[in-house]
Protein backbone atom coordinates (compact mmCIF):
# COMPACT_ATOMS: atom_id res chain seq x y z
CA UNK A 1 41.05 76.70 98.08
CA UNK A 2 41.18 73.09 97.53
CA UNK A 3 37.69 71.34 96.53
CA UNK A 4 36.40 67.82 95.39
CA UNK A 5 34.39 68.90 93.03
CA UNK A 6 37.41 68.09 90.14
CA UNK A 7 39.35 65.26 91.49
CA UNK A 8 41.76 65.11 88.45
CA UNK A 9 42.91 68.25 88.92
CA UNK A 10 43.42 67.99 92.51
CA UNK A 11 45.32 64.26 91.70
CA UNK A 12 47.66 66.32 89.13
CA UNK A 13 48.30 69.15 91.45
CA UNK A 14 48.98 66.95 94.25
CA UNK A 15 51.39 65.05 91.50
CA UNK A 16 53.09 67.49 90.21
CA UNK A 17 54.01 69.03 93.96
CA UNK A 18 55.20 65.76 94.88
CA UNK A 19 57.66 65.72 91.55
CA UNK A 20 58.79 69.03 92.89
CA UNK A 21 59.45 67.83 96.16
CA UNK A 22 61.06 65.33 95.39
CA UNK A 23 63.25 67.10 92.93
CA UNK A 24 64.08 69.50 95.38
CA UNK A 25 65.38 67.10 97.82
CA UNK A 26 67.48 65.18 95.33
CA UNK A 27 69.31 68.01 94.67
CA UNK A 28 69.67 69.38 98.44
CA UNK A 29 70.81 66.17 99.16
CA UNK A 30 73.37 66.04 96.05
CA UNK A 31 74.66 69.23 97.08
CA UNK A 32 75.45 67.90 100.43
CA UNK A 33 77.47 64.93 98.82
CA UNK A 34 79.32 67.05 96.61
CA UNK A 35 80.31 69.48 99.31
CA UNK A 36 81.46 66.92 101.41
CA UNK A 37 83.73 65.24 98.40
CA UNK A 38 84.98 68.91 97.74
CA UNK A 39 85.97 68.99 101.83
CA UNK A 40 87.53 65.78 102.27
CA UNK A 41 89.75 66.20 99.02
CA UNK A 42 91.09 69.66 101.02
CA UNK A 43 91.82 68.41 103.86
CA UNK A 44 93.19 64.69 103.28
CA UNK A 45 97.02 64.88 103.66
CA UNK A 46 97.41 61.37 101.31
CA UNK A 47 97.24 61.52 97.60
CA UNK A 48 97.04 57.83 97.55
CA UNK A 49 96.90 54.56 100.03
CA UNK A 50 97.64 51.51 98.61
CA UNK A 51 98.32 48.00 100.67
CA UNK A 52 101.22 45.34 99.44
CA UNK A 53 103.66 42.49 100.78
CA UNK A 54 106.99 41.90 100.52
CA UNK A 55 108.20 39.17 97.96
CA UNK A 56 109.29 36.00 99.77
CA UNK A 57 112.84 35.54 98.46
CA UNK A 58 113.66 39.22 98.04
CA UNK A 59 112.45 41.30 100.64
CA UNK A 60 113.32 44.64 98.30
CA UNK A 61 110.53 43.47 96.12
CA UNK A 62 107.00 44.93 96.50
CA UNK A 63 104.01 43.30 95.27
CA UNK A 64 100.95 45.78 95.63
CA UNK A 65 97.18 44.31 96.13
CA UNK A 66 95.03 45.41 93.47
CA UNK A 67 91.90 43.52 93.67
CA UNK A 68 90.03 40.18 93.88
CA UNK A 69 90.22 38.27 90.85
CA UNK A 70 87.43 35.76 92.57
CA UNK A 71 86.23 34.74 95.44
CA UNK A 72 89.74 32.78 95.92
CA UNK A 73 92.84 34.83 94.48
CA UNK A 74 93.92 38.57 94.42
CA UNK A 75 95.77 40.50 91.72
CA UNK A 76 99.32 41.83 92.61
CA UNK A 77 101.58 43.95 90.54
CA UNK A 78 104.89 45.65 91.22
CA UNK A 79 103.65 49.21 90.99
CA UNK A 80 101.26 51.61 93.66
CA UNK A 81 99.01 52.36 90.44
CA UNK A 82 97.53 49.49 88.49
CA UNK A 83 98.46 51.19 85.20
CA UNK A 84 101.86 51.70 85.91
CA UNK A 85 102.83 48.07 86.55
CA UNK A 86 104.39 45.87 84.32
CA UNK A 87 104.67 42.72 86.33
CA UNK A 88 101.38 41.17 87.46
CA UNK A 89 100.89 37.98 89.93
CA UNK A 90 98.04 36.17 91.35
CA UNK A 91 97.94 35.42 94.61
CA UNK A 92 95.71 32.79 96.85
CA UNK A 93 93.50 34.93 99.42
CA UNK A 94 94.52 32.45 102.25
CA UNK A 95 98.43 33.01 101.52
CA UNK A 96 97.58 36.61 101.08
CA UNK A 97 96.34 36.65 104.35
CA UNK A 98 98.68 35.09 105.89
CA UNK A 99 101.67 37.68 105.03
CA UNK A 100 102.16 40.64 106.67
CA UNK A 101 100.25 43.12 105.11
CA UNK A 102 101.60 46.77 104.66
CA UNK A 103 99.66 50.17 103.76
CA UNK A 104 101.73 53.01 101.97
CA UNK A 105 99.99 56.03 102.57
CA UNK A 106 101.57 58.63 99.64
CA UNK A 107 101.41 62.55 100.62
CA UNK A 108 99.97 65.02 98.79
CA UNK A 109 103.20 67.05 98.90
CA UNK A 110 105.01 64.54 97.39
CA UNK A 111 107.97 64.94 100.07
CA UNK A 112 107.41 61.31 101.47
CA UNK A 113 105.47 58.72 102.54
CA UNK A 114 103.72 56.81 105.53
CA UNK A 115 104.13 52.87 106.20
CA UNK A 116 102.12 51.12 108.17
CA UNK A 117 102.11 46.96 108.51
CA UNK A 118 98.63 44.81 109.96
């Protein structure tokens, strides 16, 4: 039974069930996240999606968006994975832009891949 006549412990005992609570839900809720990670990683068919643009002179050349460098320019490189590259390129976002754009969508079975162009 819960009285006034100690209002400190009342105040910690109300504290202390509110740390719990909270607790509690933190965790329900990471569980939920991590569930939902676990899920989509099942039952995505792509290993990897990556977006690039075809070189101007040589249309067999690939140049793969990476990132912004600023507000202004994007990094290129000639590989799907950043680490792999060995050529890098800057590129203006308004010439960027202006290029077709194409998404390579890489299966997880590693027996092909999907293209796309925006």
């Amino acid at each position: 039974m819960l009285t006034m006549d100690k209002p400190e412990v009342l105040l910690i005992n109300l504290t202390l069930s509110l740390i719990t609570l909270c607790f509690s839900s933190s965790m329900f809720v990471l569980l939920i996240i991590m569930t939902f990670t676990q899920l989509r990683e099942k039952f995505t068919r792509y290993a990897y999606e990556c977006f690039y643009v075809l070189d101007q002179e040589d249309e067999e050349i690939k140049w793969f968006i990476y990132h912004l460098l600023d507000k202004d320019h994007f990094l290129l490189g000639n590989c799907e994975y950043i680490n792999d590259a060995t050529i890098f390129r800057t590129e203006e976002r308004s010439k960027l832009l202006s290029e077709k754009i194409h998404l390579l969508k890489l299966l997880k079975n590693k027996e092909g891949e999907i293209e796309y162009y925006i």
